[in-house]
PDB file of N, CA and C in Angstrom:
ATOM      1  N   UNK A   1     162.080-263.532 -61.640  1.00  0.00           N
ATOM      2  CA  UNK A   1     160.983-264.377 -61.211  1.00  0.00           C
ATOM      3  C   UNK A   1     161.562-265.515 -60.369  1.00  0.00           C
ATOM      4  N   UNK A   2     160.985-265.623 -59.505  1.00  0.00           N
ATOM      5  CA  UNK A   2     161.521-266.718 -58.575  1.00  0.00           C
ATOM      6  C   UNK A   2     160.987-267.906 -58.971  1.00  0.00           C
ATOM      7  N   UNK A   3     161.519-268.917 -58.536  1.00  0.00           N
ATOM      8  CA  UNK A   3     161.700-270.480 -58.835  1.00  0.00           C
ATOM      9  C   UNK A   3     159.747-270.952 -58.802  1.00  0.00           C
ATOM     10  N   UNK A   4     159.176-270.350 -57.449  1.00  0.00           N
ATOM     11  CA  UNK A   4     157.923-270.608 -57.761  1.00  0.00           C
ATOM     12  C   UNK A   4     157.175-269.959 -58.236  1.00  0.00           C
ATOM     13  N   UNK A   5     157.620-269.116 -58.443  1.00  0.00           N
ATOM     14  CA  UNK A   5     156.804-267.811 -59.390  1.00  0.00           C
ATOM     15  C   UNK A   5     156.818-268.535 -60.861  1.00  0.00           C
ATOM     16  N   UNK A   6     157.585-269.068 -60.943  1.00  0.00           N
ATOM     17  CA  UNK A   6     157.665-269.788 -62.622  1.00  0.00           C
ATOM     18  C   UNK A   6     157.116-270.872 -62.899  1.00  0.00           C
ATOM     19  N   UNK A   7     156.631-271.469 -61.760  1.00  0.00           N
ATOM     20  CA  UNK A   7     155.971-272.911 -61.606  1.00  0.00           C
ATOM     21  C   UNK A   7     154.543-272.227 -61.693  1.00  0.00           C
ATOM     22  N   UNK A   8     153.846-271.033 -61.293  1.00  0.00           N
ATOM     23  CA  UNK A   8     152.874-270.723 -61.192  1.00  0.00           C
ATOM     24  C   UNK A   8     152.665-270.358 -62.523  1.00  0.00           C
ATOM     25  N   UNK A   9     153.244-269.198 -63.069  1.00  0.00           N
ATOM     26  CA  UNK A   9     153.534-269.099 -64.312  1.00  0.00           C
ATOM     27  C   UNK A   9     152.977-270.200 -65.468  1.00  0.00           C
ATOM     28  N   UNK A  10     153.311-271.179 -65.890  1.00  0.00           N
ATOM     29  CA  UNK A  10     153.130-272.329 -66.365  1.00  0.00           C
ATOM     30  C   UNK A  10     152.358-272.948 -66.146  1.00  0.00           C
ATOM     31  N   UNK A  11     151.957-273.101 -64.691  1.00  0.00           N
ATOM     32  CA  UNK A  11     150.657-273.420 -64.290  1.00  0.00           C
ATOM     33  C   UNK A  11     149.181-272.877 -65.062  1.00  0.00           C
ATOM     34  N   UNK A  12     149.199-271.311 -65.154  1.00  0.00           N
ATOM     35  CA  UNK A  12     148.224-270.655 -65.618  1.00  0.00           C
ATOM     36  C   UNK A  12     148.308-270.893 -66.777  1.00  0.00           C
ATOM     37  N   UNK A  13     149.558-270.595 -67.659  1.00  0.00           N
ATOM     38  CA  UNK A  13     149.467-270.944 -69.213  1.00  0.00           C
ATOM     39  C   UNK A  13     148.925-272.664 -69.476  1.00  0.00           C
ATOM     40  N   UNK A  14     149.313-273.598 -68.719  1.00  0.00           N
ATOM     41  CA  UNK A  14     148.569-274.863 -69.005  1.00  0.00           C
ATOM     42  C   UNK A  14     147.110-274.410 -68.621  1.00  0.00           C
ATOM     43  N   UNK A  15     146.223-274.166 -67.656  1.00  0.00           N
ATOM     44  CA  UNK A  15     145.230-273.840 -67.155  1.00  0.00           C
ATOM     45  C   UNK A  15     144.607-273.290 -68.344  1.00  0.00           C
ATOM     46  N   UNK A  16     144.657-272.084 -68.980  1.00  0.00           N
ATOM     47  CA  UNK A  16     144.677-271.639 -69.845  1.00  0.00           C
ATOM     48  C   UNK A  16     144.533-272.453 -71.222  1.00  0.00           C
ATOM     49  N   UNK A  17     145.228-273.017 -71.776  1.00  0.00           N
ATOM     50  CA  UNK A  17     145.318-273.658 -72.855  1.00  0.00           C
ATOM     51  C   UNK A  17     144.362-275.288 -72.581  1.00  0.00           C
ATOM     52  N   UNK A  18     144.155-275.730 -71.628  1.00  0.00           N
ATOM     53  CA  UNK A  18     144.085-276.994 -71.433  1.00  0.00           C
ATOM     54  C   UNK A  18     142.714-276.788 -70.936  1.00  0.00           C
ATOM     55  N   UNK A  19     142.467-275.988 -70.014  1.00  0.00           N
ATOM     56  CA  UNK A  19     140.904-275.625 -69.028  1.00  0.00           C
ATOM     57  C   UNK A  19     140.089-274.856 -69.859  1.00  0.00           C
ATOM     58  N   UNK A  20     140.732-273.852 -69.968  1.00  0.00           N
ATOM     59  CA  UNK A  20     139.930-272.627 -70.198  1.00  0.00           C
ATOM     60  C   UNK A  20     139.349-272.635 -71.656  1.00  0.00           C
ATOM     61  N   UNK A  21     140.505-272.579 -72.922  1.00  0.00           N
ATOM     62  CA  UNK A  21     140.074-272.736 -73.773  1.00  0.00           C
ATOM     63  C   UNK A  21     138.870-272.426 -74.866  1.00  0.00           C
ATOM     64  N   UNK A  22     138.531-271.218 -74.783  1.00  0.00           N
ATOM     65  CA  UNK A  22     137.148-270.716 -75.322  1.00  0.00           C
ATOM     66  C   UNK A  22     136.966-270.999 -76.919  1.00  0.00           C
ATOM     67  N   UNK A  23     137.934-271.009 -77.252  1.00  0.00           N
ATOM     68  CA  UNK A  23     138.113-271.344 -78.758  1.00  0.00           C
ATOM     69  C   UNK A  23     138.143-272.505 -79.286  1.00  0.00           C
ATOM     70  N   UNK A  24     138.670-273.447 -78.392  1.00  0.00           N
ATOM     71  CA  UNK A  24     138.410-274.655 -78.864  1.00  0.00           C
ATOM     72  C   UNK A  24     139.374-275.704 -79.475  1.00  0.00           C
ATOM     73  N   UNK A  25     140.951-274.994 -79.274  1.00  0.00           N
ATOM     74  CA  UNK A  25     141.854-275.567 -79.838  1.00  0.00           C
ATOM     75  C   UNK A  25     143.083-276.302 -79.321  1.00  0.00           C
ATOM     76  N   UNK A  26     142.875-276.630 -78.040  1.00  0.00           N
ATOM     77  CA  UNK A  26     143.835-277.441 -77.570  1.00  0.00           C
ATOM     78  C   UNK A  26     143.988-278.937 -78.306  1.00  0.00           C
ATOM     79  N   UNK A  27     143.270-278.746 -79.028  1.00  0.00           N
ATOM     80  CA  UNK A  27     143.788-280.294 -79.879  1.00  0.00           C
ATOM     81  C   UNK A  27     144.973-280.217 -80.822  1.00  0.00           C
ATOM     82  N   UNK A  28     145.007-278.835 -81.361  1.00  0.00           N
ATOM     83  CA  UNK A  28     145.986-278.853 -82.456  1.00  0.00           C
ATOM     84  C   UNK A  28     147.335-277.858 -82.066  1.00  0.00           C
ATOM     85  N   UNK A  29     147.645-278.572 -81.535  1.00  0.00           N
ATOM     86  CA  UNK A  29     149.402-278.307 -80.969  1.00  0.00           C
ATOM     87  C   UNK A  29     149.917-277.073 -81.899  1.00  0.00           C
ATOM     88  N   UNK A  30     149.910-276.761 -83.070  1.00  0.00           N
ATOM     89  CA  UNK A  30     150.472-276.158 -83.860  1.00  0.00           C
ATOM     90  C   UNK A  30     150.198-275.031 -83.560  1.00  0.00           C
ATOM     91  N   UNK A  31     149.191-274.411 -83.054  1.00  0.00           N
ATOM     92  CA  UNK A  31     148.811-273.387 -82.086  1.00  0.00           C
ATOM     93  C   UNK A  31     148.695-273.079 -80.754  1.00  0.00           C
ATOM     94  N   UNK A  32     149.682-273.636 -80.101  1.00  0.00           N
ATOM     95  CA  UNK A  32     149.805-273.722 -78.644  1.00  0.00           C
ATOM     96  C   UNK A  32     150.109-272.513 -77.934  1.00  0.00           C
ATOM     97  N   UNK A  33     150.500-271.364 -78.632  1.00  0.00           N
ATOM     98  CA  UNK A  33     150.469-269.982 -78.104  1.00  0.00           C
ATOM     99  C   UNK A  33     149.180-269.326 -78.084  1.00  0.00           C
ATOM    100  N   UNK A  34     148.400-269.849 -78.414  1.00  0.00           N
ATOM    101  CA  UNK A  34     147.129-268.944 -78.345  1.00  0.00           C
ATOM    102  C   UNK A  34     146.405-267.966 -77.804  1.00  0.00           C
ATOM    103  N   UNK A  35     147.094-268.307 -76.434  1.00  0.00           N
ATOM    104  CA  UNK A  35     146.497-268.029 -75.150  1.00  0.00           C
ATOM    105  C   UNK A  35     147.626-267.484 -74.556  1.00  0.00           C
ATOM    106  N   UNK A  36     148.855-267.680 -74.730  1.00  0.00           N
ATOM    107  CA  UNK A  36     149.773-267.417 -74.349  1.00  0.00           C
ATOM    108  C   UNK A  36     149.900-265.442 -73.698  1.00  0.00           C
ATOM    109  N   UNK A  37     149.376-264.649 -74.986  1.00  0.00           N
ATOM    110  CA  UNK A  37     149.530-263.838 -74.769  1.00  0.00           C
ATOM    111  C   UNK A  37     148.371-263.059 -73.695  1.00  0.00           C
ATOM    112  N   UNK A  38     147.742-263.832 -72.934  1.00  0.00           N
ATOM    113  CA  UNK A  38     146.619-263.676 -72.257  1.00  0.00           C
ATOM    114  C   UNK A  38     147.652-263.764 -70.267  1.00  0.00           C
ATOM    115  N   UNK A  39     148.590-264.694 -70.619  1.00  0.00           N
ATOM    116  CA  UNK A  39     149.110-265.781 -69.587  1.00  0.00           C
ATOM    117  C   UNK A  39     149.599-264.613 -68.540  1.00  0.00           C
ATOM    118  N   UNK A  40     150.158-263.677 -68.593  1.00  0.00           N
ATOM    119  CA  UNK A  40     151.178-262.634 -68.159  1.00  0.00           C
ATOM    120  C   UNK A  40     150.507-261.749 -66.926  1.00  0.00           C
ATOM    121  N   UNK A  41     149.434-261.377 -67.918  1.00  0.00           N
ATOM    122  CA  UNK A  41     148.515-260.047 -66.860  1.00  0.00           C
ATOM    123  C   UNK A  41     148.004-261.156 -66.027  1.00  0.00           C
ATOM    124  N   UNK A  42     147.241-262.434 -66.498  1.00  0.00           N
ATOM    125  CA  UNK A  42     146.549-263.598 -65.368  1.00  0.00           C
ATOM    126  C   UNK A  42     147.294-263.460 -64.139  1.00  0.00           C
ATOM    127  N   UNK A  43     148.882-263.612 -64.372  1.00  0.00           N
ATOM    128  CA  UNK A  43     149.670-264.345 -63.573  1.00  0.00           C
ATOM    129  C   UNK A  43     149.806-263.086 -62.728  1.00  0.00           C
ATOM    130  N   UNK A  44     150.214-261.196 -63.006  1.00  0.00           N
ATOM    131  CA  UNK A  44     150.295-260.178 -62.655  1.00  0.00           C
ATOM    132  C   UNK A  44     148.748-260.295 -61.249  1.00  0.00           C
ATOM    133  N   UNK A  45     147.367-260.629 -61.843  1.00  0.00           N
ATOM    134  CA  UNK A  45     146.417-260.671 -60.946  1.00  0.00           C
ATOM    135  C   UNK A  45     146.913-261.578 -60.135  1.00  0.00           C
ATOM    136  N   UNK A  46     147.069-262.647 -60.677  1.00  0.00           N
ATOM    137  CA  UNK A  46     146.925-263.484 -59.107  1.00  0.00           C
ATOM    138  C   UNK A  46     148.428-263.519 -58.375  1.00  0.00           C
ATOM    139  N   UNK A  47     149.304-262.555 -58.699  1.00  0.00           N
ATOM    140  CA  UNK A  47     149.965-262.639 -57.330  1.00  0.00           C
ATOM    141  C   UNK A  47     149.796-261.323 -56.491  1.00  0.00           C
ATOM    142  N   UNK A  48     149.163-260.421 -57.388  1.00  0.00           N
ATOM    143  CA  UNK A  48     148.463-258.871 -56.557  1.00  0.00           C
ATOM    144  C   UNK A  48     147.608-259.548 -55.788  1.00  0.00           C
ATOM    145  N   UNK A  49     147.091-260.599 -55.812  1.00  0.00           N
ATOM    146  CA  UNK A  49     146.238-261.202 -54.718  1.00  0.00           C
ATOM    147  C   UNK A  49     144.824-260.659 -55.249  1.00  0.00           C
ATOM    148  N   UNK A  50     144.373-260.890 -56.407  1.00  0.00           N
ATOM    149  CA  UNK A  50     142.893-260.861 -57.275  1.00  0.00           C
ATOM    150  C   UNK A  50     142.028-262.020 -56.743  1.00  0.00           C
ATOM    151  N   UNK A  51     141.092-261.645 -56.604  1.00  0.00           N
ATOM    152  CA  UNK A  51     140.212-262.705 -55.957  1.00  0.00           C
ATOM    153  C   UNK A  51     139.687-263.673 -57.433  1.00  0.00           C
ATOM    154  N   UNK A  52     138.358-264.618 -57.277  1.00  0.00           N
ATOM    155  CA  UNK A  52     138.130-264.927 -58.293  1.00  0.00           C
ATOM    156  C   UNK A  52     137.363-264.273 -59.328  1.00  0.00           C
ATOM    157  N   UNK A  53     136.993-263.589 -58.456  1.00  0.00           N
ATOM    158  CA  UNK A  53     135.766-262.403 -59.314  1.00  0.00           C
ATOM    159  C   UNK A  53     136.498-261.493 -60.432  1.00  0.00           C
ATOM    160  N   UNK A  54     137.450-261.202 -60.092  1.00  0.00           N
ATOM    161  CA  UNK A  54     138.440-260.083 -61.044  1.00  0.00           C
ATOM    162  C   UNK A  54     138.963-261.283 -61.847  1.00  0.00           C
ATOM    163  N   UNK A  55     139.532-262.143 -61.548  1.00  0.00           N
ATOM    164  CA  UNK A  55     140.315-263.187 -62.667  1.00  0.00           C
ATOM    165  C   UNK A  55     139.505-263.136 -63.787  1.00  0.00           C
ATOM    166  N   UNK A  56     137.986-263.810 -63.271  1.00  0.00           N
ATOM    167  CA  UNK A  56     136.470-264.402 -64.209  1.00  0.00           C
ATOM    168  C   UNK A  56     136.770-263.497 -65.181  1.00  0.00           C
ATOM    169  N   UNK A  57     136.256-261.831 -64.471  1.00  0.00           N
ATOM    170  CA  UNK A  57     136.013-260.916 -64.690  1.00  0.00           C
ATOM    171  C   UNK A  57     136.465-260.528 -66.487  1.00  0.00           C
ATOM    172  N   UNK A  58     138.175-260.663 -65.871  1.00  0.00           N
ATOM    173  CA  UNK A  58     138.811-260.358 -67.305  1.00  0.00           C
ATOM    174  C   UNK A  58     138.948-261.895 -68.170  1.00  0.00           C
ATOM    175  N   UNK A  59     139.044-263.188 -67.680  1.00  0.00           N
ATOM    176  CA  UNK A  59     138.619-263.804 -68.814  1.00  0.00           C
ATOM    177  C   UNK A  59     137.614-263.994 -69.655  1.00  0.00           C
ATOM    178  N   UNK A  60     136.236-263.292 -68.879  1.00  0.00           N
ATOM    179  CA  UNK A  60     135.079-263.182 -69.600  1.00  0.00           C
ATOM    180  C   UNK A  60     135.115-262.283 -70.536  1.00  0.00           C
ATOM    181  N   UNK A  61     136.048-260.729 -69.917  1.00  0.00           N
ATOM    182  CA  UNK A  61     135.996-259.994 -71.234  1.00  0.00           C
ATOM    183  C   UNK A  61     136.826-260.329 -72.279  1.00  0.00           C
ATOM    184  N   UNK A  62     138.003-260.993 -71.776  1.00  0.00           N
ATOM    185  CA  UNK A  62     138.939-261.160 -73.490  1.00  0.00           C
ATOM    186  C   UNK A  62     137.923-262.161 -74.250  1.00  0.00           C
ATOM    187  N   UNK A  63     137.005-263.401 -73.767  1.00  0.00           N
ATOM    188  CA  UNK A  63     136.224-263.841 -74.661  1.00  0.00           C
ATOM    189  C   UNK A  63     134.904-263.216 -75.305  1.00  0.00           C
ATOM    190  N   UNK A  64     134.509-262.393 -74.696  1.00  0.00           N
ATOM    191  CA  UNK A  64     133.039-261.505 -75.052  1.00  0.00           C
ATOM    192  C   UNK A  64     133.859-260.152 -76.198  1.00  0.00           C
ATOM    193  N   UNK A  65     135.439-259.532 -75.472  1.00  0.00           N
ATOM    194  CA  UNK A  65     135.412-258.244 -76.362  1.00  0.00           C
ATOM    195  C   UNK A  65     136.652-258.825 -76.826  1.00  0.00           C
ATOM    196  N   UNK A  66     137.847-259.192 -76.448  1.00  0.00           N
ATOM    197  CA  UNK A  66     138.538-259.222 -77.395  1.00  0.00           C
ATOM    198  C   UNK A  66     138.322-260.449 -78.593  1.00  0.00           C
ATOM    199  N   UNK A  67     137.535-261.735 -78.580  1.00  0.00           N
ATOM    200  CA  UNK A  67     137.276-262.490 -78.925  1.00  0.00           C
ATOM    201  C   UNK A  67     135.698-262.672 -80.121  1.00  0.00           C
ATOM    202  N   UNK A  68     134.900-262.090 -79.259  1.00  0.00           N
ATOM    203  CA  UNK A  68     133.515-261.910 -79.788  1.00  0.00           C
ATOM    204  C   UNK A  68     132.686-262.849 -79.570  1.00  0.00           C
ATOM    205  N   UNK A  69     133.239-263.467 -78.846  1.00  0.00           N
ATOM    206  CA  UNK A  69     132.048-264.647 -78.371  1.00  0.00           C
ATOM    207  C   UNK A  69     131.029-264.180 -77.146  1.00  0.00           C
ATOM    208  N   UNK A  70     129.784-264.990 -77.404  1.00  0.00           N
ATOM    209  CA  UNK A  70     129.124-264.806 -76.066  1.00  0.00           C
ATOM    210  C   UNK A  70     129.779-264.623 -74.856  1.00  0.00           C
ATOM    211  N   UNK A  71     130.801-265.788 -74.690  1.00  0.00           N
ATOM    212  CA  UNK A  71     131.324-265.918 -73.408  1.00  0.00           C
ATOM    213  C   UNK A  71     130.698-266.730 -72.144  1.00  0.00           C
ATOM    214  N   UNK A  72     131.519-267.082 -71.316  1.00  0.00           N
ATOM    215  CA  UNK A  72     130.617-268.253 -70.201  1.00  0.00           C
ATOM    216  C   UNK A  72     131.350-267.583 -68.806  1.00  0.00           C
ATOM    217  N   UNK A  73     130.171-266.842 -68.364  1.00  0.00           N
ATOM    218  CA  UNK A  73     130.592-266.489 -66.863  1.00  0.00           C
ATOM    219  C   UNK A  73     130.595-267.291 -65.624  1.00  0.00           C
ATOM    220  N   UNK A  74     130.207-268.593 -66.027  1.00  0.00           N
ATOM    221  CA  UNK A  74     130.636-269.895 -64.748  1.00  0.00           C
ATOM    222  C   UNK A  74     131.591-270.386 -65.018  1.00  0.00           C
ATOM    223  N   UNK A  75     131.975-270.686 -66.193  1.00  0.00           N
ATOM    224  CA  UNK A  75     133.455-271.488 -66.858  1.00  0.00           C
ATOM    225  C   UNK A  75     134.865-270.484 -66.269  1.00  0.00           C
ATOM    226  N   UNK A  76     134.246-269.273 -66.723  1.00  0.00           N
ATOM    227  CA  UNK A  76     135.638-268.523 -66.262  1.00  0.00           C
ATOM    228  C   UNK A  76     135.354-268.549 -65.059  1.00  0.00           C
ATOM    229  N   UNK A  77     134.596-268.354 -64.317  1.00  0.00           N
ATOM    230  CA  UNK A  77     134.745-268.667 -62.705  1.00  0.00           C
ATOM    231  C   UNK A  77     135.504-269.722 -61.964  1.00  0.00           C
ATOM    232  N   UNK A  78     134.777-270.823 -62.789  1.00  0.00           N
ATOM    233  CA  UNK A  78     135.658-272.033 -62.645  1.00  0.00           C
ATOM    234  C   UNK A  78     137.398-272.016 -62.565  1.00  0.00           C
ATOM    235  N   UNK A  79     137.113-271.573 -63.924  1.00  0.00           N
ATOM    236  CA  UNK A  79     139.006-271.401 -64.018  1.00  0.00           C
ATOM    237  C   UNK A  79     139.852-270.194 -63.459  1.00  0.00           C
ATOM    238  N   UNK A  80     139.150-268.954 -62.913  1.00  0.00           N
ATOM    239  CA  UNK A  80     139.585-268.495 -61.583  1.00  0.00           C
ATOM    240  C   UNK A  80     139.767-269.383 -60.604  1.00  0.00           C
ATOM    241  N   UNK A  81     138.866-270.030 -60.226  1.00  0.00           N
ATOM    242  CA  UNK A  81     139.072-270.887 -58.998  1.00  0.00           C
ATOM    243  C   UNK A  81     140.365-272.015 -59.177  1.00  0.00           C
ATOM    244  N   UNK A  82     140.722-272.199 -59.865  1.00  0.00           N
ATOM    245  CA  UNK A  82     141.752-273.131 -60.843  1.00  0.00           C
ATOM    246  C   UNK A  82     142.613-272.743 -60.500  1.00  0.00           C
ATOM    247  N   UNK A  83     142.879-271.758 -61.170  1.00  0.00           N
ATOM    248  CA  UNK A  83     143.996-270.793 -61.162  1.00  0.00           C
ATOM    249  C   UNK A  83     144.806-270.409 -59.801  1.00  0.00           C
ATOM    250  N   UNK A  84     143.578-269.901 -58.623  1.00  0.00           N
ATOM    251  CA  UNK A  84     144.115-269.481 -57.326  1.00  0.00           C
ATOM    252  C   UNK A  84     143.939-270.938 -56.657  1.00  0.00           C
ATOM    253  N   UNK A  85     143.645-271.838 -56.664  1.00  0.00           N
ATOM    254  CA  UNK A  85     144.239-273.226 -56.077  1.00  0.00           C
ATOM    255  C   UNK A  85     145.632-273.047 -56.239  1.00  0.00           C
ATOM    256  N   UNK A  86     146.371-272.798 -57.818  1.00  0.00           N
ATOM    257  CA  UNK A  86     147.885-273.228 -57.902  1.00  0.00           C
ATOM    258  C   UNK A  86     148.423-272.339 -56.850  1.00  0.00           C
ATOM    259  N   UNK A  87     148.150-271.214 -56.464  1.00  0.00           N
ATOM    260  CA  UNK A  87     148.864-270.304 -55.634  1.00  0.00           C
ATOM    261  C   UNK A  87     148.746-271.357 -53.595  1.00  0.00           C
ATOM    262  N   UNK A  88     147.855-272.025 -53.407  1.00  0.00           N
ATOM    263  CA  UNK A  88     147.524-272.430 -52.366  1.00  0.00           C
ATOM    264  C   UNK A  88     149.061-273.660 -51.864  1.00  0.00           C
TER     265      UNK A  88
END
């Protein structure tokens, strides 16, 4: 991984933990991987060059199927759009 590839990297996992957050737990540090295992494939889309629609796409489903929540299809939009800023 290259030097900015790892800055992006980190980028999404903060994004992630700090933005996105569907669960609700960025307050309690003791669980700061939470999301972590979400961080990898994010980062795989957005350097295949995923637009925001595919990012949303799959953060809506890990919160609707892998999660079970309703889910918020503007929030994850949002944080697509988040996300491909860091690449800009």
């Amino acid at each position: 991984m290259t030097e900015k590839e790892k800055i992006l990297y980190r980028a999404i996992d903060e994004i992630l933990w700090k933005d996105w957050d569907p669960i609700g737990l960025n307050d309690i540090e003791e669980v700061r991987d939470e999301y972590q295992g979400y961080t990898s494939h994010i980062f795989s889309l957005t350097i295949q060059g995923a637009d925001k629609i595919k990012i949303a796409k799959y953060l809506y489903e890990i919160e609707t199927v892998n999660m079970g929540m309703n889910g918020n299809k503007i929030h994850c939009e949002q944080i697509a759009e988040k996300i491909l800023k860091q690449v800009e």
